[in-house]
C-alpha atoms as a PDB file:
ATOM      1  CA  UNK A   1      56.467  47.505  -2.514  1.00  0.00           C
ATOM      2  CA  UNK A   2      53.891  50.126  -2.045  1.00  0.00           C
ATOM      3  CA  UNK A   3      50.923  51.643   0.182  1.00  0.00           C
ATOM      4  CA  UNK A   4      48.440  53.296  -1.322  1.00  0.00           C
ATOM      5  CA  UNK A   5      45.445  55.747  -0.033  1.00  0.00           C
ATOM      6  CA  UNK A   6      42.698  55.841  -1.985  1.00  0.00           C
ATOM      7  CA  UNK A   7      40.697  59.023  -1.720  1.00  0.00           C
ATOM      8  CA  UNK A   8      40.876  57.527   2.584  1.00  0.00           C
ATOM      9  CA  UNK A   9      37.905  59.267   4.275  1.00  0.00           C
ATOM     10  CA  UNK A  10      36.627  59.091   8.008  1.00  0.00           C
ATOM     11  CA  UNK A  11      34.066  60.704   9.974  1.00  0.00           C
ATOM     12  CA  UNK A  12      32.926  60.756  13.377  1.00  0.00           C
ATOM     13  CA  UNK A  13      28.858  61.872  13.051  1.00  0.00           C
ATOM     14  CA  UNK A  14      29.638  65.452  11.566  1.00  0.00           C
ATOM     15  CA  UNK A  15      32.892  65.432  12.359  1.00  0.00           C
ATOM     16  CA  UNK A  16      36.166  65.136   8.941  1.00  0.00           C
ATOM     17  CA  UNK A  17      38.810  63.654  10.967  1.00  0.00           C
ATOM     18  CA  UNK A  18      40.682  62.454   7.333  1.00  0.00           C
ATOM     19  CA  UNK A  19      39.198  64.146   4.431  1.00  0.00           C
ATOM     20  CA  UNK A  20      39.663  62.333   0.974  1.00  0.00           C
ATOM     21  CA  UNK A  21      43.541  61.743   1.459  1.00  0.00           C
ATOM     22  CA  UNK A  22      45.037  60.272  -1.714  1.00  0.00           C
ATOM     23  CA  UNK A  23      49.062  59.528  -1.977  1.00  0.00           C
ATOM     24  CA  UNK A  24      51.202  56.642  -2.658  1.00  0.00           C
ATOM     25  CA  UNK A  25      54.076  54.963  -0.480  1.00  0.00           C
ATOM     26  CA  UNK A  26      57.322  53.756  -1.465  1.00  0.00           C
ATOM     27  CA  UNK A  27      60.129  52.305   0.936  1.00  0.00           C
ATOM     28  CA  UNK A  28      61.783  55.565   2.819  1.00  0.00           C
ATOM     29  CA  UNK A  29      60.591  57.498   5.641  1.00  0.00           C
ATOM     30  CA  UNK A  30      58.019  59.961   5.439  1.00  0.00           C
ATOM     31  CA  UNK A  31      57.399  62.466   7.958  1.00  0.00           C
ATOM     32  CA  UNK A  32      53.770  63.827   9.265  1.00  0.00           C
ATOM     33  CA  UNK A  33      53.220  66.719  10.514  1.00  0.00           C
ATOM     34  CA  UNK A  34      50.443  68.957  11.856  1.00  0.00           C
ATOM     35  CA  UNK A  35      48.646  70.532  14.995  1.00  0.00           C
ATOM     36  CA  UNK A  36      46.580  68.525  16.987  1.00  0.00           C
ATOM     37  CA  UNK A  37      43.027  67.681  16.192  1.00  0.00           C
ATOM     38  CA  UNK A  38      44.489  67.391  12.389  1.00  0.00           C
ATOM     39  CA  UNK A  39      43.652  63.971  12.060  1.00  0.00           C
ATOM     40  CA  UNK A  40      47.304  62.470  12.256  1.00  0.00           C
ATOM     41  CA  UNK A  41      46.323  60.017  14.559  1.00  0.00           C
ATOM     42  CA  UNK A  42      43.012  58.908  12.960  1.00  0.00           C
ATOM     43  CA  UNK A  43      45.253  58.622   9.588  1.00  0.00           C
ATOM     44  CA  UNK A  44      47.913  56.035  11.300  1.00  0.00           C
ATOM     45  CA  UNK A  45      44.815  54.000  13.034  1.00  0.00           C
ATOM     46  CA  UNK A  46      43.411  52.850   9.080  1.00  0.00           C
ATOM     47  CA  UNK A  47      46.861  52.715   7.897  1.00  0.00           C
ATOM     48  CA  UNK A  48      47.292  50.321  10.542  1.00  0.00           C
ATOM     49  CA  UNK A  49      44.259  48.881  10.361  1.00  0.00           C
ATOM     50  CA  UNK A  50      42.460  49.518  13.719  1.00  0.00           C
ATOM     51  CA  UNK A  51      39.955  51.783  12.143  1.00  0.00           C
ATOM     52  CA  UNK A  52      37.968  51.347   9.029  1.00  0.00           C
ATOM     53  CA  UNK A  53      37.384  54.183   7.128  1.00  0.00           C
ATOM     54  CA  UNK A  54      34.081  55.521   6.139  1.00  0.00           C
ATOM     55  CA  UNK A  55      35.148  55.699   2.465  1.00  0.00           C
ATOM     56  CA  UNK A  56      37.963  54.583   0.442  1.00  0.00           C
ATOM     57  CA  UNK A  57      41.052  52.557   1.091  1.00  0.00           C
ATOM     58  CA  UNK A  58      44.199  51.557   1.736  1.00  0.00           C
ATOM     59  CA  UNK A  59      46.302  49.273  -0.427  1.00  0.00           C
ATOM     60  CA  UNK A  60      49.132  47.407  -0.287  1.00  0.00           C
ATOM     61  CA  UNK A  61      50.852  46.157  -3.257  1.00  0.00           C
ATOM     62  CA  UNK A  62      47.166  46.606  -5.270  1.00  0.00           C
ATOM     63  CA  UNK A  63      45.204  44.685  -2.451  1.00  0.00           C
ATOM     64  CA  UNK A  64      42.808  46.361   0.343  1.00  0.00           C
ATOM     65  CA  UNK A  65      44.461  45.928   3.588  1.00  0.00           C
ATOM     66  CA  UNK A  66      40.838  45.444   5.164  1.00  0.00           C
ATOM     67  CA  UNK A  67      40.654  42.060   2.995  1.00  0.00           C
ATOM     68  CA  UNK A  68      44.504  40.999   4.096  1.00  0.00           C
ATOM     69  CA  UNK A  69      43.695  40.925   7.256  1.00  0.00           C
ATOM     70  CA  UNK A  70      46.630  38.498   9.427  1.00  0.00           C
ATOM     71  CA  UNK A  71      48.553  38.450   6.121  1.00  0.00           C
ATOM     72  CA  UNK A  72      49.007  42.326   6.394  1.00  0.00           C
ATOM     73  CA  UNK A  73      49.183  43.062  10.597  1.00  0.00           C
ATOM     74  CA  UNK A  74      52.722  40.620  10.086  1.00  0.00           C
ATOM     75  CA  UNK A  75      54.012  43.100   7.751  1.00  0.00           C
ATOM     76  CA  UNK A  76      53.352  45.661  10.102  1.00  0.00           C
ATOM     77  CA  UNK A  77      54.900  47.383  13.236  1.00  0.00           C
ATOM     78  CA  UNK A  78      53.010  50.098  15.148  1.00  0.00           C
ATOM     79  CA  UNK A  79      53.933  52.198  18.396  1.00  0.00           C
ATOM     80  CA  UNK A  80      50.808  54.433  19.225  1.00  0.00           C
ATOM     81  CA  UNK A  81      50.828  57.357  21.094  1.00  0.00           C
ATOM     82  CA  UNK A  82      50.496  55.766  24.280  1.00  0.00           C
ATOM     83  CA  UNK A  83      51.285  51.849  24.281  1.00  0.00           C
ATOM     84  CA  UNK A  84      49.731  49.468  26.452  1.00  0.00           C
ATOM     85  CA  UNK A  85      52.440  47.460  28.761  1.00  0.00           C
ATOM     86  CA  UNK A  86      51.924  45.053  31.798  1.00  0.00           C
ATOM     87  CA  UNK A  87      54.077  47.205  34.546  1.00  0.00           C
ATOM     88  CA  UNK A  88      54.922  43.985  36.567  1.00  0.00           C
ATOM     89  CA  UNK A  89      56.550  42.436  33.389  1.00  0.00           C
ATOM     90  CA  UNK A  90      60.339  43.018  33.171  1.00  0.00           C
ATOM     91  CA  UNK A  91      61.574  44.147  29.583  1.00  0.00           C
ATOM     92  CA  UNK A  92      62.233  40.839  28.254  1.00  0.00           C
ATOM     93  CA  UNK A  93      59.253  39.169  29.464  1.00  0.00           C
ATOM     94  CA  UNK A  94      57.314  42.153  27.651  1.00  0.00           C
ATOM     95  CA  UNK A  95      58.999  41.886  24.295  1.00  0.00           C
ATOM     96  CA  UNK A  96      58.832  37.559  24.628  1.00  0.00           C
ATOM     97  CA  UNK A  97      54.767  38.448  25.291  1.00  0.00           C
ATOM     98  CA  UNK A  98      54.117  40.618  22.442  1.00  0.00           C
ATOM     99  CA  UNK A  99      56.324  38.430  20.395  1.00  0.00           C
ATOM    100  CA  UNK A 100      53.833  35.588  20.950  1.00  0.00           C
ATOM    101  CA  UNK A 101      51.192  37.641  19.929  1.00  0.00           C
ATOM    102  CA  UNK A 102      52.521  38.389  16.889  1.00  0.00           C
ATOM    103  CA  UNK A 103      53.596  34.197  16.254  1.00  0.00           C
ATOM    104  CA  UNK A 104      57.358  34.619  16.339  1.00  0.00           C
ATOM    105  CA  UNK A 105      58.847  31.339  16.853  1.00  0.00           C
ATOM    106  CA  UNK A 106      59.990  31.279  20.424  1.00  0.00           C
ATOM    107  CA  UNK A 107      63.950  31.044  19.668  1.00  0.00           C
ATOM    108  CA  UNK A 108      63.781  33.909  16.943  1.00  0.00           C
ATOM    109  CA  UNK A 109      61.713  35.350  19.371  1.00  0.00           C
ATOM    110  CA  UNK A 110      64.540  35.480  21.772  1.00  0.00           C
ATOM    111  CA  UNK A 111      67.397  36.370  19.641  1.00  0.00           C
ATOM    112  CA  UNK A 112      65.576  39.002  18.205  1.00  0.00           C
ATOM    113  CA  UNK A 113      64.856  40.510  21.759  1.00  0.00           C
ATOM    114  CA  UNK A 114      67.690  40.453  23.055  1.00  0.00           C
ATOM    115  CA  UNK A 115      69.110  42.085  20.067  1.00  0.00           C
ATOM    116  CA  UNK A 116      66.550  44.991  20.323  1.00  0.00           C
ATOM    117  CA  UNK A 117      67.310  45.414  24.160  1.00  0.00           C
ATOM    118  CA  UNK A 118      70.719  46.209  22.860  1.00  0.00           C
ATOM    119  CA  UNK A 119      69.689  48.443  19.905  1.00  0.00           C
ATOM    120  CA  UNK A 120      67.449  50.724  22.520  1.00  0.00           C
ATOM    121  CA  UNK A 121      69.961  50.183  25.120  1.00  0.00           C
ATOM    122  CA  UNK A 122      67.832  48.791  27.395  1.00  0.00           C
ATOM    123  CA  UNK A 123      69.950  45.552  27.743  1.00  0.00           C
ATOM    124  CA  UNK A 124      71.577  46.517  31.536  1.00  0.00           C
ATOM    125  CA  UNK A 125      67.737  46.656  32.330  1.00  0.00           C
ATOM    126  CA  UNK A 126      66.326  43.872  30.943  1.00  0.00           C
ATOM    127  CA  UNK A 127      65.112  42.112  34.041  1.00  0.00           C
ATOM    128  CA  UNK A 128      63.841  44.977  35.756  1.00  0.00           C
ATOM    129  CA  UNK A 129      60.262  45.176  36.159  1.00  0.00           C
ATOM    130  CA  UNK A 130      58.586  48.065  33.517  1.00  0.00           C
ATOM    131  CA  UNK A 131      56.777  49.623  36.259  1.00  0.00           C
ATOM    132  CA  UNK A 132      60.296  51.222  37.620  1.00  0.00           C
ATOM    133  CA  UNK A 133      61.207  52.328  34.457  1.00  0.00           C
ATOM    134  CA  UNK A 134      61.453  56.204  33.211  1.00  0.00           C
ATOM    135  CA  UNK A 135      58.975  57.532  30.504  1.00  0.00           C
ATOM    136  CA  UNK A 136      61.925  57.520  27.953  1.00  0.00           C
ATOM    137  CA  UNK A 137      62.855  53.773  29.205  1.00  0.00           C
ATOM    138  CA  UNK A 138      59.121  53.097  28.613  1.00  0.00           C
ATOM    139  CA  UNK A 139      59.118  54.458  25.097  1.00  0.00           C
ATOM    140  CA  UNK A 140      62.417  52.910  23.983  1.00  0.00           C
ATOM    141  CA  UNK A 141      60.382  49.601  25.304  1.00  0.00           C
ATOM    142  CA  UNK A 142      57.845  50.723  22.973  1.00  0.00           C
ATOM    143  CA  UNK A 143      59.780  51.520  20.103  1.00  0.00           C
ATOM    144  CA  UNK A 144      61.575  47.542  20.139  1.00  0.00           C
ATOM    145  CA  UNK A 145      58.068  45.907  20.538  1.00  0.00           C
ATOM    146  CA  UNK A 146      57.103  48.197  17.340  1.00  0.00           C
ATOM    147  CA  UNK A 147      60.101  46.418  15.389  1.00  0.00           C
ATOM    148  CA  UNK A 148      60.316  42.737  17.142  1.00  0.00           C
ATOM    149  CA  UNK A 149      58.821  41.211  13.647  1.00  0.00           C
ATOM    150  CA  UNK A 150      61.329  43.277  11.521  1.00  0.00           C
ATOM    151  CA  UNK A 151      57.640  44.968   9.563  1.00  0.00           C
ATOM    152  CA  UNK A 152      57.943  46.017   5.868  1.00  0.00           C
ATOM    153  CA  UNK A 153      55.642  48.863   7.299  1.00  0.00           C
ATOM    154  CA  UNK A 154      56.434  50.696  10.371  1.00  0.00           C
ATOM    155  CA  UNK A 155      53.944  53.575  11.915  1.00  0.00           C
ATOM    156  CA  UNK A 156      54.906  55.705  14.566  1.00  0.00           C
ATOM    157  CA  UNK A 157      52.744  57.952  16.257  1.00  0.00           C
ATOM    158  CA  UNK A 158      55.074  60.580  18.773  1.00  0.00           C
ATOM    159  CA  UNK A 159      58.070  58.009  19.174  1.00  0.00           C
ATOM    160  CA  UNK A 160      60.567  60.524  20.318  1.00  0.00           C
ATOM    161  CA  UNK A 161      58.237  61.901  22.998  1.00  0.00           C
ATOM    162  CA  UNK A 162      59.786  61.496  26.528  1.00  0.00           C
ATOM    163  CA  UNK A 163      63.496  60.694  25.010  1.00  0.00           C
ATOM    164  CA  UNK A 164      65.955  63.046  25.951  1.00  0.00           C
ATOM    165  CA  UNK A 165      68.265  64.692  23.270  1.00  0.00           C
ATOM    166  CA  UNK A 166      70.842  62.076  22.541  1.00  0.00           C
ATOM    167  CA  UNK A 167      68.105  59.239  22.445  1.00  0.00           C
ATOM    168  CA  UNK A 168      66.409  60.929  19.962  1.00  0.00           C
ATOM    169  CA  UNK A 169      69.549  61.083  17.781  1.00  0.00           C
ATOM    170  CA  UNK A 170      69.968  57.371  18.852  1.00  0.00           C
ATOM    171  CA  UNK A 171      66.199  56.892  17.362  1.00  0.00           C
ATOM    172  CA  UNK A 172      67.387  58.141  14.430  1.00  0.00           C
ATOM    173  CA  UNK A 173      70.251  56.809  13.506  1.00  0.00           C
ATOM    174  CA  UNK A 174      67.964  53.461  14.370  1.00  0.00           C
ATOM    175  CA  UNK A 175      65.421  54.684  11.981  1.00  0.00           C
ATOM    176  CA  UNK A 176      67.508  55.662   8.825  1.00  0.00           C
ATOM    177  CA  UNK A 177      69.071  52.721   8.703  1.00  0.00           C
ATOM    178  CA  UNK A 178      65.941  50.552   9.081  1.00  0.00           C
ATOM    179  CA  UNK A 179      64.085  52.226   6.611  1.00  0.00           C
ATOM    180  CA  UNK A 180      66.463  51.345   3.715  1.00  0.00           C
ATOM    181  CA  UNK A 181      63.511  48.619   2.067  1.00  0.00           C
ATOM    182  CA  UNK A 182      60.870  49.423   4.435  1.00  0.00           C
ATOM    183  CA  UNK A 183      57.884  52.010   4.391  1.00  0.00           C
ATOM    184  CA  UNK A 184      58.040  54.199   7.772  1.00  0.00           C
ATOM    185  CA  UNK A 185      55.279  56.692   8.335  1.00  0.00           C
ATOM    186  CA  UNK A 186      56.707  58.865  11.114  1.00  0.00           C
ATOM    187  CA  UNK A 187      54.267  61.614  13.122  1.00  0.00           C
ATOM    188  CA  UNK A 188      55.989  63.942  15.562  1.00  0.00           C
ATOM    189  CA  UNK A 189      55.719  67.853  17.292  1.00  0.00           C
ATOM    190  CA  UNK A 190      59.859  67.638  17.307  1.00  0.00           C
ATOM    191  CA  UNK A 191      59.930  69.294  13.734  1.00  0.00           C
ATOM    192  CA  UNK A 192      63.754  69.031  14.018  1.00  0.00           C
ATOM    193  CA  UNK A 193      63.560  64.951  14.148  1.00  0.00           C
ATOM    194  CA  UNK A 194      61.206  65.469  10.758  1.00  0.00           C
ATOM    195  CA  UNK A 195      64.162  68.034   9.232  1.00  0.00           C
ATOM    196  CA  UNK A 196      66.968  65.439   9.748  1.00  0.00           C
ATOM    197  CA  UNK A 197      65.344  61.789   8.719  1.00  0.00           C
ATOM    198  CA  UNK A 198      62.153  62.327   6.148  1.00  0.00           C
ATOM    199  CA  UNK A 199      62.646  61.691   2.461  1.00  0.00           C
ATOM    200  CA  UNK A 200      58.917  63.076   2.071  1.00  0.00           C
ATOM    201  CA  UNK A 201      56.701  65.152   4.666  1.00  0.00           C
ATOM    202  CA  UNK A 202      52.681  65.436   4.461  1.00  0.00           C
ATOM    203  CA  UNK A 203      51.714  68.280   6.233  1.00  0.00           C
ATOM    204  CA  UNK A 204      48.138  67.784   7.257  1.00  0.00           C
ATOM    205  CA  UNK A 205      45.476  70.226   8.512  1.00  0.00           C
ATOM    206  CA  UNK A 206      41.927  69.765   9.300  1.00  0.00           C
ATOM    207  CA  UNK A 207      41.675  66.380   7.445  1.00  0.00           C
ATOM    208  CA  UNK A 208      43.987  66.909   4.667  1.00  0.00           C
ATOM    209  CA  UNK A 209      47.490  67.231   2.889  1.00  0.00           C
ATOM    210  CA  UNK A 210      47.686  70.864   2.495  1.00  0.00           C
ATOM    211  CA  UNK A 211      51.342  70.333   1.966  1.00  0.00           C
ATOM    212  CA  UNK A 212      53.630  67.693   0.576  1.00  0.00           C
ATOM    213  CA  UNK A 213      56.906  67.014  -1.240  1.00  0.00           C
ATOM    214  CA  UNK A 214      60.818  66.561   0.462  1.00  0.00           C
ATOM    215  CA  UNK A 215      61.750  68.907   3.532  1.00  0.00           C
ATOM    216  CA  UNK A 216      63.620  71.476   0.956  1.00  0.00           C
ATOM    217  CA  UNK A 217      60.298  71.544  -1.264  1.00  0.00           C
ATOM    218  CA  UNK A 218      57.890  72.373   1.622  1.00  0.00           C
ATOM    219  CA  UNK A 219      60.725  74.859   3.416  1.00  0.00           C
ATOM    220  CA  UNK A 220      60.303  77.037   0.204  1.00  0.00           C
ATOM    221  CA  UNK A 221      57.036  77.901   0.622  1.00  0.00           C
ATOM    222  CA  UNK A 222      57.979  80.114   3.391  1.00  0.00           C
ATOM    223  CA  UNK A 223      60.927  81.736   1.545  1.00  0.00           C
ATOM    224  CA  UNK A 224      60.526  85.647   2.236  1.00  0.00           C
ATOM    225  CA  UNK A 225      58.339  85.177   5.064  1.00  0.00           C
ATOM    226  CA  UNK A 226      60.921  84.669   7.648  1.00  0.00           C
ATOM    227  CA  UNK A 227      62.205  88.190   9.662  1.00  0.00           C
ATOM    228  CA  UNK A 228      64.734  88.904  12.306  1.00  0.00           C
ATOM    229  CA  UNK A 229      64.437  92.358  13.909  1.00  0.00           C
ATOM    230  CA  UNK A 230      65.639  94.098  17.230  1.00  0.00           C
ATOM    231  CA  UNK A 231      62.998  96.011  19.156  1.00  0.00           C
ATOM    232  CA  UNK A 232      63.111  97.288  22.757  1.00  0.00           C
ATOM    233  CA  UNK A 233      62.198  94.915  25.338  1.00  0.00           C
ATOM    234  CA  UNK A 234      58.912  97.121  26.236  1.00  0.00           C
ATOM    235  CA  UNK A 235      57.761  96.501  22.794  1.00  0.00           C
ATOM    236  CA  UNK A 236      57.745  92.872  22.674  1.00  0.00           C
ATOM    237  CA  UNK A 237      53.705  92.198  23.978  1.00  0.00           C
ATOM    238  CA  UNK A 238      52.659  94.233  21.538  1.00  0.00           C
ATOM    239  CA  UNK A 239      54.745  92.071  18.592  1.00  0.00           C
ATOM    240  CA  UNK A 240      53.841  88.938  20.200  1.00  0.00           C
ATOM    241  CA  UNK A 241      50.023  90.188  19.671  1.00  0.00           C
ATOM    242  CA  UNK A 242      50.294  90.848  16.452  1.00  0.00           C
ATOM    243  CA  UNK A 243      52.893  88.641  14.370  1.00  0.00           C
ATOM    244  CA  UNK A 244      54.169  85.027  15.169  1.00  0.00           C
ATOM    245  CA  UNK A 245      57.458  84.785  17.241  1.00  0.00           C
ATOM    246  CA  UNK A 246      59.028  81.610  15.964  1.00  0.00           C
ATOM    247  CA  UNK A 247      62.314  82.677  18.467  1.00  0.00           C
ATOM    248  CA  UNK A 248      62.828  85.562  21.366  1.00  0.00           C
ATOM    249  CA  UNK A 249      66.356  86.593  22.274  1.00  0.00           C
ATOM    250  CA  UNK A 250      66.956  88.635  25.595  1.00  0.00           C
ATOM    251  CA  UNK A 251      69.815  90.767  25.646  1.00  0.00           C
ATOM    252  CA  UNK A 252      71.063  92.574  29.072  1.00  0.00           C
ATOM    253  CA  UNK A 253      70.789  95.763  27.360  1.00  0.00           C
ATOM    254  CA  UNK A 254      67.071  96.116  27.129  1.00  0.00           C
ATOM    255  CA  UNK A 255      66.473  95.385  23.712  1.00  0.00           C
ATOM    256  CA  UNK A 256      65.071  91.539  22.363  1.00  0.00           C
ATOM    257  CA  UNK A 257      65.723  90.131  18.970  1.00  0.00           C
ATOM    258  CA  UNK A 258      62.322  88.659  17.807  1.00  0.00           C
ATOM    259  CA  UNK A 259      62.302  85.956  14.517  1.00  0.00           C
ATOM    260  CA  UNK A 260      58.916  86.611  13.145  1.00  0.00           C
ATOM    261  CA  UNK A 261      56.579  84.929  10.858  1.00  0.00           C
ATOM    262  CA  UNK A 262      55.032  87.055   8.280  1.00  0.00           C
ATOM    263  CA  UNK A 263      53.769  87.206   4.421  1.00  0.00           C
ATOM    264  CA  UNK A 264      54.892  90.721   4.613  1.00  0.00           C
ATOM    265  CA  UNK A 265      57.997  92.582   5.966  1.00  0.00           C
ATOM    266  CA  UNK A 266      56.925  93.719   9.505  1.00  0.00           C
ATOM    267  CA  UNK A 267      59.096  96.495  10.137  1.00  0.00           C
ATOM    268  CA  UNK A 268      61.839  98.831   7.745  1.00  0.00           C
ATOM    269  CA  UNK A 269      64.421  97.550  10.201  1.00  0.00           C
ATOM    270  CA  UNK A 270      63.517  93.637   9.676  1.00  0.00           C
ATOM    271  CA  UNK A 271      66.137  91.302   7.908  1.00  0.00           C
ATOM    272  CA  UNK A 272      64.770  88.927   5.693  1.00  0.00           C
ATOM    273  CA  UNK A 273      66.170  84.978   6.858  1.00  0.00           C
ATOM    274  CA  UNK A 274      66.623  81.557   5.209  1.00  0.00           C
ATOM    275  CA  UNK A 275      63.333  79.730   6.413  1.00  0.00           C
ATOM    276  CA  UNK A 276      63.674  76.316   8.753  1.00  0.00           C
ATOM    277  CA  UNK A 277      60.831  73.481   8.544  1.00  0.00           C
ATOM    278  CA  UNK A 278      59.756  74.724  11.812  1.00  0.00           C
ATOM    279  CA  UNK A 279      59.288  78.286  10.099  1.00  0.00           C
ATOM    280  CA  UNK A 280      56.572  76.895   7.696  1.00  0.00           C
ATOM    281  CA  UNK A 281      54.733  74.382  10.662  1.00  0.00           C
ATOM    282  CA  UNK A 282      54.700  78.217  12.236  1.00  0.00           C
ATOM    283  CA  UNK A 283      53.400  79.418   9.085  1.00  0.00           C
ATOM    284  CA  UNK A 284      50.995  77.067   8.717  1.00  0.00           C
ATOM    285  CA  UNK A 285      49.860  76.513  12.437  1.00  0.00           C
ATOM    286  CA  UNK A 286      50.868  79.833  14.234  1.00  0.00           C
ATOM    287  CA  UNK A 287      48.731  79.016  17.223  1.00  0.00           C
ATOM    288  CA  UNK A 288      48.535  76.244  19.306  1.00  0.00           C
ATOM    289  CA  UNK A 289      45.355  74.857  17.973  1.00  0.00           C
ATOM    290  CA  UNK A 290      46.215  74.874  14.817  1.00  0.00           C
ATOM    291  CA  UNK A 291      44.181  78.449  13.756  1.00  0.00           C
ATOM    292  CA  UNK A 292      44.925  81.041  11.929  1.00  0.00           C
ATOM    293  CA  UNK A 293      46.155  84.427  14.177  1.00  0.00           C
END
């Protein structure tokens, strides 16, 4: 099994949301990362299906997905960003709806959500109307509806957002063992949930792969551009101006120890450090929209 992009293109008017993105898909899970406006998004929507590209394609096993059309959406299981629910459904009744949609017999239908409750823990809450529920509840909700047809291909677009720490290890614990024969595409600003469940990451900026390759690959291209330094406290606007702060440590003492992000050592006094994958998304991104400092 395999997923193929095919020099994938969209534009809106004058716009490169996905520039000429070619790469191939094997079962694992693959982890993509970038600032927003990179065209993440826009990327899962053709993957999925929901947006047609303005050139090229995406294939599965050889065939355009665009041609497949029911044949491929039952291979596939999407959570978007934000995922429409009906707030006066309860949890079941939600899961037994979008289980319909997809044409899931009506018994598998409810074996397999009640077995999903469980695996989100959302099974004490079953009954209760979505409306009352927390925004993690919500997106656990979300993230069973996403895998109620058990899809070969699974694309998730900021699952973890809203979950609280031990959810998200939950989530991935879920994930790792799901992904064992299937293809999951996995897009997230929690670099550390990237760091501890991708086989492969695509880092993506305006349009494209700038990066790709396994976490330890892409962490190497910011090998000796990773500092730790102390200055004094009454220093630390005038670092913050000039380099990127990836951490800031307070002591009681006056003093703050800075980790910064530079090609070249900022100071005699810097230590050079192993880099993290957040390290090189700093590299990469070092401001919030994605530019260059």
């Amino acid at each position: 099994m395999e997923l193929s992009l095919d020099r994938l293109t969209k534009h809106y008017h004058s716009k490169i949301a996905v520039d000429c993105i070619s790469t191939t898909m094997v079962p694992g899970v693959y982890g993509l990362l970038g600032a927003n406006g990179a065209g993440k998004t826009t990327l899962m929507r053709m993957l999925c299906g929901i947006l047609e590209p303005t050139s090229g394609d995406v294939l599965y096993n050889g065939q355009s997905i665009f041609d497949m059309g029911g044949t491929y959406r039952n291979l596939l299981g999407y959570l978007p960003q934000e995922f429409g629910y009906y707030p006066n459904y309860t949890a079941k009744e939600f899961l037994l709806y979008i289980s319909a949609l997809k044409g899931i017999p009506r018994n598998t239908a409810l074996k397999r959500s009640s077995s999903l409750l469980d695996t989100v823990s959302l099974t004490n809450v079953a009954d209760k109307k979505i409306k009352t529920f927390s925004g993690g509840m919500k997106q656990r909700l979300g993230i069973a509806q996403a895998l109620l047809n058990n899809p070969k291909i699974l694309v998730l677009d900021e699952p973890t957002a809203g979950l609280d720490p031990k959810e998200r290890v939950r989530f991935r614990n879920i994930l790792s063992e799901f992904a064992n024969d299937k293809i999951v595409l996995l897009s997230t600003h929690i670099v550390s949930d990237i760091e501890a469940i991708a086989d492969q990451v695509f880092l993506m900026k305006k349009g494209s792969f700038v990066l790709r390759g396994s976490v330890e690959e892409l962490v190497a291209h910011a090998q000796g551009k990773v500092w730790e330094l102390t200055i004094e406290e009454q220093d630390l606007k005038k670092w913050e101006l000039n380099y990127t702060v990836a951490n800031l440590r307070h002591s009681d003492r006056g003093f703050a120890t800075l980790r910064i992000i530079s090609d070249k050592c900022p100071s005699s006094v810097a230590v050079s450090c192993e880099p993290s994958l957040e390290d090189l998304y700093l590299l990469y991104f070092p401001t919030e929209d994605g530019g260059q400092r």
